[in-house]
C-alpha atoms as a PDB file:
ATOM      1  CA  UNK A   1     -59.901 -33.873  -0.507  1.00  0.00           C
ATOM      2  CA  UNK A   2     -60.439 -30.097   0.514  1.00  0.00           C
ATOM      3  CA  UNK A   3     -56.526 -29.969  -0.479  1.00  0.00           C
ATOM      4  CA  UNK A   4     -56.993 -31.067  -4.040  1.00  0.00           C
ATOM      5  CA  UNK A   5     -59.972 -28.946  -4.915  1.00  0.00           C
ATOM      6  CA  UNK A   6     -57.267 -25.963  -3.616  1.00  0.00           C
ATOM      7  CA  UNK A   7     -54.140 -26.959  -5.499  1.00  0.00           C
ATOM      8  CA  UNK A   8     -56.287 -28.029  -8.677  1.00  0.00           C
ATOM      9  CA  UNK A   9     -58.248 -24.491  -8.033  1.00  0.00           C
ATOM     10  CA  UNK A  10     -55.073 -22.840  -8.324  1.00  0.00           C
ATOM     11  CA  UNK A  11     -53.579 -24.635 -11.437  1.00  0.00           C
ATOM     12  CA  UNK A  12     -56.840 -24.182 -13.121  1.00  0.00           C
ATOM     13  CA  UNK A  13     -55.992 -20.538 -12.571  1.00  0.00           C
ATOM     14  CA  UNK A  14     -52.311 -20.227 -13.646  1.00  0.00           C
ATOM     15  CA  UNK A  15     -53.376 -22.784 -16.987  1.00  0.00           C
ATOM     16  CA  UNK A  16     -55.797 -19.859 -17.668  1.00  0.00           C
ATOM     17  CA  UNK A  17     -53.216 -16.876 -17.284  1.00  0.00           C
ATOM     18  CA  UNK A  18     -50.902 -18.608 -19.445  1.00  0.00           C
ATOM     19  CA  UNK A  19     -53.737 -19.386 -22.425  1.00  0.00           C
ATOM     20  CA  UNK A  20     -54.795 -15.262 -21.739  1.00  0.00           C
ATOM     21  CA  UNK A  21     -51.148 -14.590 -22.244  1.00  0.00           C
ATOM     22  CA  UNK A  22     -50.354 -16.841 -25.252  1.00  0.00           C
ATOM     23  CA  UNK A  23     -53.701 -15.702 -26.878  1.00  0.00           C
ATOM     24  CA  UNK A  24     -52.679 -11.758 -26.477  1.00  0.00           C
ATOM     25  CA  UNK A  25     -49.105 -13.000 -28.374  1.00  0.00           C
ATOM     26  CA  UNK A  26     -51.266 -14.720 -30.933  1.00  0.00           C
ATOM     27  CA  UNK A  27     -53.324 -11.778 -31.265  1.00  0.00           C
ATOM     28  CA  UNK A  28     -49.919  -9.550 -31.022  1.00  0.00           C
ATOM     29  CA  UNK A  29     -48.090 -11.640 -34.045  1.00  0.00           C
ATOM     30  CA  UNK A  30     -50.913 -12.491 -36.687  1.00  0.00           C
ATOM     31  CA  UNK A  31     -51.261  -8.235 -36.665  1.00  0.00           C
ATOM     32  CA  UNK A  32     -47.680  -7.877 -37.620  1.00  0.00           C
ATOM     33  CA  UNK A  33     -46.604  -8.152 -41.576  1.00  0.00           C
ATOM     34  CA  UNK A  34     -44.190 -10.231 -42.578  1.00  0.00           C
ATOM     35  CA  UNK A  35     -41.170  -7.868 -42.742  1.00  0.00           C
ATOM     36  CA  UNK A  36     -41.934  -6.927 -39.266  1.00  0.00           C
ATOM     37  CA  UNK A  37     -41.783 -10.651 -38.061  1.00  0.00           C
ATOM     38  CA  UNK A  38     -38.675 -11.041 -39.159  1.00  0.00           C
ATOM     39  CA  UNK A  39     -37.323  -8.090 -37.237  1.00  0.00           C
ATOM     40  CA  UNK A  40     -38.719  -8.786 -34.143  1.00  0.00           C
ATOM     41  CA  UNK A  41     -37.262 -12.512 -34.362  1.00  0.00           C
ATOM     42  CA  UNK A  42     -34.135 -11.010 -35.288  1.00  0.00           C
ATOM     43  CA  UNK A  43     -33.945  -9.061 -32.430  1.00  0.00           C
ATOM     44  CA  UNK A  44     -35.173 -11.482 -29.940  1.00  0.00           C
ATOM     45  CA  UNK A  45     -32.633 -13.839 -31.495  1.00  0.00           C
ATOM     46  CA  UNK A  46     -29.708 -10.915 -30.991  1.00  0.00           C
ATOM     47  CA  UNK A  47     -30.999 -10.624 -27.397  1.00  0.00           C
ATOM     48  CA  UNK A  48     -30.703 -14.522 -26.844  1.00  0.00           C
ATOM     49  CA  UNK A  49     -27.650 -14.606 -28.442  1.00  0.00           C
ATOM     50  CA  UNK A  50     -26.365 -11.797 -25.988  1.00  0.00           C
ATOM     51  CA  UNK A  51     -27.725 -13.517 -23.031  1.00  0.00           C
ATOM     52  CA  UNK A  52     -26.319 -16.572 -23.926  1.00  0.00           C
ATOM     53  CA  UNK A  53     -22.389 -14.844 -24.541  1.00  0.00           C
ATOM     54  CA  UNK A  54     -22.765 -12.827 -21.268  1.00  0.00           C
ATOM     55  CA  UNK A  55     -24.246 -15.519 -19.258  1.00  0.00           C
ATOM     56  CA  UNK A  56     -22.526 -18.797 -20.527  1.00  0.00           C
ATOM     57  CA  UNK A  57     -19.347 -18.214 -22.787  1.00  0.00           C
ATOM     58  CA  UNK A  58     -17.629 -15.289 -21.561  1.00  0.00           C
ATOM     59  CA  UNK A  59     -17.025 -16.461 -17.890  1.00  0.00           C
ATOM     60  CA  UNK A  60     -16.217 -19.690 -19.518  1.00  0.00           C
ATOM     61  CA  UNK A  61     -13.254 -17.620 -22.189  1.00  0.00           C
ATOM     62  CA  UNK A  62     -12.282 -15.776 -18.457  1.00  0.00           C
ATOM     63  CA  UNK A  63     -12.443 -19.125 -16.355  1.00  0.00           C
ATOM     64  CA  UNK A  64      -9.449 -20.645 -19.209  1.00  0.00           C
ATOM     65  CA  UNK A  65      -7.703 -17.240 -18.936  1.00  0.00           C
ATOM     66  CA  UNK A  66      -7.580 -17.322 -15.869  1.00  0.00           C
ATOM     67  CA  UNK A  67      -6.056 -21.197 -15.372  1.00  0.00           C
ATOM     68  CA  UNK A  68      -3.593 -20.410 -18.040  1.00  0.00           C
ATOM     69  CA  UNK A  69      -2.219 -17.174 -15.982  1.00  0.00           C
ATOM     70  CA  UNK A  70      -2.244 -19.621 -12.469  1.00  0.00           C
ATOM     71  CA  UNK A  71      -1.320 -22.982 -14.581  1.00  0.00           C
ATOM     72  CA  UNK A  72       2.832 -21.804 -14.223  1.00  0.00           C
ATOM     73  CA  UNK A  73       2.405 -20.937 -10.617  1.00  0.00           C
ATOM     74  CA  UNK A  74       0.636 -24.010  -9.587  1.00  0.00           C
ATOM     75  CA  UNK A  75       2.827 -26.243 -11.657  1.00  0.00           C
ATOM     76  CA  UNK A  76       6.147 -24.541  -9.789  1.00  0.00           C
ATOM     77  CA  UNK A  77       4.188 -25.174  -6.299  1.00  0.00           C
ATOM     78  CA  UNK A  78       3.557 -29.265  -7.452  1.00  0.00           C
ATOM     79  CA  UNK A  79       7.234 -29.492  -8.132  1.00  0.00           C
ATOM     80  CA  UNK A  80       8.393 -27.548  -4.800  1.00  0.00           C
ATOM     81  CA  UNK A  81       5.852 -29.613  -2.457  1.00  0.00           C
ATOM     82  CA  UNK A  82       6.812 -33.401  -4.007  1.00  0.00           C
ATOM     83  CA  UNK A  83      10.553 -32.129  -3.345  1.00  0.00           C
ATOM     84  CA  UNK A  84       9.720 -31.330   0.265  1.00  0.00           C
ATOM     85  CA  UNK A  85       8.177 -34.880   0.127  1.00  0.00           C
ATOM     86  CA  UNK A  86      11.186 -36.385  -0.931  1.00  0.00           C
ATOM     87  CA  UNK A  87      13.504 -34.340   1.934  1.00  0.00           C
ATOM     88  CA  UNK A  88      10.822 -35.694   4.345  1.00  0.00           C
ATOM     89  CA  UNK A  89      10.898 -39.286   3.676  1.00  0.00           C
ATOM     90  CA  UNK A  90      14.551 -38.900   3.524  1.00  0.00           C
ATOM     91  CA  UNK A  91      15.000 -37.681   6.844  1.00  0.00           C
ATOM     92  CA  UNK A  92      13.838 -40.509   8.720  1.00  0.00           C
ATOM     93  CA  UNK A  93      16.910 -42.241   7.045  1.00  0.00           C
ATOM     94  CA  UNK A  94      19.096 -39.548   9.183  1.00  0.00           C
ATOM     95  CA  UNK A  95      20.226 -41.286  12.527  1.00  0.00           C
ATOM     96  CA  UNK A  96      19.152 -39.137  15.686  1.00  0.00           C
ATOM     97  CA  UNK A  97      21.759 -37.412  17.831  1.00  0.00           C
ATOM     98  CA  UNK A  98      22.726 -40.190  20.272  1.00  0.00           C
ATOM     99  CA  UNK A  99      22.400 -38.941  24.184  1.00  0.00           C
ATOM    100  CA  UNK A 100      25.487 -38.516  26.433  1.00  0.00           C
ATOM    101  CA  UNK A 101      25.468 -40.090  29.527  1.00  0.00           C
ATOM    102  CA  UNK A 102      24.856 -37.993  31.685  1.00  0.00           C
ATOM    103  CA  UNK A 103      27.031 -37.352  35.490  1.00  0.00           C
ATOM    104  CA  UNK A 104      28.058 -35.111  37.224  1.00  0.00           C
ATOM    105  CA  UNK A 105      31.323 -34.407  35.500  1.00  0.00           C
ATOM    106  CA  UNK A 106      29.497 -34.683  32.702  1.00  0.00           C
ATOM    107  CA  UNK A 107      27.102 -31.682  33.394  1.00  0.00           C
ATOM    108  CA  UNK A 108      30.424 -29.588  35.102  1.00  0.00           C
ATOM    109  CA  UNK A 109      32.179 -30.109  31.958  1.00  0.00           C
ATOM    110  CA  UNK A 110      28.952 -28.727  30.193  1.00  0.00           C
ATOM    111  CA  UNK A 111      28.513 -25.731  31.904  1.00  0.00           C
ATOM    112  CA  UNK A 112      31.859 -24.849  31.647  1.00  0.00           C
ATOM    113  CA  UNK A 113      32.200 -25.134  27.931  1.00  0.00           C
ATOM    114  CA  UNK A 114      29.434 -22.962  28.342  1.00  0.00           C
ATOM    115  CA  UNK A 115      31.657 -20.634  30.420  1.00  0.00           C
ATOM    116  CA  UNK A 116      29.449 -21.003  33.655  1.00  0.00           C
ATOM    117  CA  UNK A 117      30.589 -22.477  37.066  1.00  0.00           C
ATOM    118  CA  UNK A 118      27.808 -23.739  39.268  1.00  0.00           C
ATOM    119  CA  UNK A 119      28.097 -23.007  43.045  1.00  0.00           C
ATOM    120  CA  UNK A 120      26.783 -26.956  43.568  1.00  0.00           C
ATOM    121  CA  UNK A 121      26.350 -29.619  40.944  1.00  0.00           C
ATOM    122  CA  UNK A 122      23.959 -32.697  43.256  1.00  0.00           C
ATOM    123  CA  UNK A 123      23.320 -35.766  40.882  1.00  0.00           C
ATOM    124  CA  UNK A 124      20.726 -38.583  42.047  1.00  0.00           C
ATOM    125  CA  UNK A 125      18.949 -40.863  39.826  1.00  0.00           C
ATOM    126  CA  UNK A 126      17.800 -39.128  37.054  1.00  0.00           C
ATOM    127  CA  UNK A 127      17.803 -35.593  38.578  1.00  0.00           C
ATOM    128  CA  UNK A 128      20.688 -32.841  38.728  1.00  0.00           C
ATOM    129  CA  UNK A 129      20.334 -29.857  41.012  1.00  0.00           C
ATOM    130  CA  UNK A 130      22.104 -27.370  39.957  1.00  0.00           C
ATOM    131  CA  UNK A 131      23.045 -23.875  42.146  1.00  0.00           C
ATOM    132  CA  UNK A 132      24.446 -20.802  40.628  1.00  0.00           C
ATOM    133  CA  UNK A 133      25.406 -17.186  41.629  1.00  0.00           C
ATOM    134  CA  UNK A 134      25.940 -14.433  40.749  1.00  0.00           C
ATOM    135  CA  UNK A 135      25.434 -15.436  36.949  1.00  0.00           C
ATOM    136  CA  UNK A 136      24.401 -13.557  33.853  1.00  0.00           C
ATOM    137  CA  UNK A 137      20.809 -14.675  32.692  1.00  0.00           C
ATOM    138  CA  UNK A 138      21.864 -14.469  29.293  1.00  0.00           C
ATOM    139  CA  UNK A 139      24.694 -17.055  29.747  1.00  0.00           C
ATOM    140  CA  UNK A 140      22.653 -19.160  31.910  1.00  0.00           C
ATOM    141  CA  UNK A 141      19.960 -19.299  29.002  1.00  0.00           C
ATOM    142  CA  UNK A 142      22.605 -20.253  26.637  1.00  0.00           C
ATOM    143  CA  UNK A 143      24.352 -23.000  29.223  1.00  0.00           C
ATOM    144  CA  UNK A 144      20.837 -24.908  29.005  1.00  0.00           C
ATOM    145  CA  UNK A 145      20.625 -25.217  25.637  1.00  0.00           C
ATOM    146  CA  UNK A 146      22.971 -27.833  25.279  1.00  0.00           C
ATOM    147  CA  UNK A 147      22.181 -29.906  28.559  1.00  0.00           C
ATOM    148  CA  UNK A 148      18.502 -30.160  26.666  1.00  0.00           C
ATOM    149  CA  UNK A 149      19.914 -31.199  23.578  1.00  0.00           C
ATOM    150  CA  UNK A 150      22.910 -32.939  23.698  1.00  0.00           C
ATOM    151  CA  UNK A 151      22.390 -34.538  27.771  1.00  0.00           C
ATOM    152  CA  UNK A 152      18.427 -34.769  27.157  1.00  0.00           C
ATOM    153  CA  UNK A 153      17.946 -33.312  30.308  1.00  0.00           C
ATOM    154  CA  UNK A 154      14.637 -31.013  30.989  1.00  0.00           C
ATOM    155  CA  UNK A 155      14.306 -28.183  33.501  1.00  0.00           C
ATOM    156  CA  UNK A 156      11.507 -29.303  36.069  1.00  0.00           C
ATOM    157  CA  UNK A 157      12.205 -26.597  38.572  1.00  0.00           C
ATOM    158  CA  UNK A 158      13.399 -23.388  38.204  1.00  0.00           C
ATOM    159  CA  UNK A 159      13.684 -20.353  40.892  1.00  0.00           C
ATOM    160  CA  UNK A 160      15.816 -17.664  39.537  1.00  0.00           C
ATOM    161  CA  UNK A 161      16.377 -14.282  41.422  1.00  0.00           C
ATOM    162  CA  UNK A 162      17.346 -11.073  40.496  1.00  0.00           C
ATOM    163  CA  UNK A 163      20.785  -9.593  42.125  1.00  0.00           C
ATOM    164  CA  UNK A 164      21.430  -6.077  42.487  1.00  0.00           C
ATOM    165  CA  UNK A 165      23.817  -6.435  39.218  1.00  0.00           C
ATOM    166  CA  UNK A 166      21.774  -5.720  35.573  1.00  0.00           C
ATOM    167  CA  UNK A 167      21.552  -8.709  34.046  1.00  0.00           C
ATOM    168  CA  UNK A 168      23.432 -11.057  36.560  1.00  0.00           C
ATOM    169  CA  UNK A 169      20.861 -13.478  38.436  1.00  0.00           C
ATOM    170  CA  UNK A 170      21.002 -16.620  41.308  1.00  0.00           C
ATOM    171  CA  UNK A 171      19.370 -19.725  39.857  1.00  0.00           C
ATOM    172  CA  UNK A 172      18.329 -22.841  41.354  1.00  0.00           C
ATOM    173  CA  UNK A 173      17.570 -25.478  38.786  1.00  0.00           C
ATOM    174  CA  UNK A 174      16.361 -28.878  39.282  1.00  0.00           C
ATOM    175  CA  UNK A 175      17.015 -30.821  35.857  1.00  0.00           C
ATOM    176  CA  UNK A 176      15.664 -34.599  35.183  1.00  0.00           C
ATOM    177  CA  UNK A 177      17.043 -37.124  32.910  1.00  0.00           C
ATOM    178  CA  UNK A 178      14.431 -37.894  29.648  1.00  0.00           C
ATOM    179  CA  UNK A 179      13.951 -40.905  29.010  1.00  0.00           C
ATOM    180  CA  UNK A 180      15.187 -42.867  25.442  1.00  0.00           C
ATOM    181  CA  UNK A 181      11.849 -43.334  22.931  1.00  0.00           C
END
């Protein structure tokens, strides 16, 4: 109850600001003439009008301006993203590179397409260990690529050392068959 009398205190209160302010208008408008009415609603009415331009239709005229300028643009980006989506569902279509089988001979004849010669070629299972001196890194590197690739083999061990010759290393690598998905 004590809440009610408060808020219906305070409304009483604003209700009686606003009839103190509408009377002082009154008061303010029945002392003008009538040439001087009309002014004053033409200027409130110019100020409105204003208001209304800067507030409502101008950021509406630069909104459209601005989606014409970007309309090109994003109409070139549509077209170039539903061509990527037609590449994409055509490349499931595109057969995967079929694994060698992978041997011993098989990884020699590799690495020496590659131009490398490794010191001990060991093949069990689905592992290789592979031994190399007195190799350049870079060439080693590049001898890998296509044992990953082509072979589907993956490095699981690696110890490579440094030799006293820039660039030239000794490499250990152990290398296990993947498996088909």
């Amino acid at each position: 109850m004590r809440l009610n009398r408060k808020f219906s205190g305070k409304w009483a209160l604003q209700s009686a600001r606003f009839t103190d302010r509408r009377a002082t208008a009154a008061h303010f408008w029945s002392e003008r003439n009538r040439r001087e009415r009309i002014l004053i609603a033409l200027g409130v009415a110019v100020v409105l009008l204003g208001l209304l331009y800067v507030l409502l239709i101008d950021p509406a005229l630069q909104g459209r301006a601005q989606l014409r300028k970007n309309l090109p643009v994003l109409r070139q980006q549509s077209a170039q993203l539903q061509a990527m989506a037609k590449q994409a569902a055509a490349l499931p279509k595109v057969a995967a590179p079929t694994a060698t089988s992978v041997s011993k001979e098989s990884i020699e004849a590799a690495l020496q397409t590659s131009g490398l010669r490794a010191k001990s070629v060991a093949w069990s299972g689905d592992f290789a260990q592979l031994q190399f001196t007195e190799v350049p890194f870079n060439a080693l590197l590049d001898a890998l690529q296509p044992l990953q690739k082509t072979m589907r083999l993956a490095v699981v061990e690696a110890t490579v050392t440094a030799t006293g010759t820039a660039g030239s290393v000794n490499a250990s690598l152990t290398l296990r068959a993947q498996k088909a998905d």
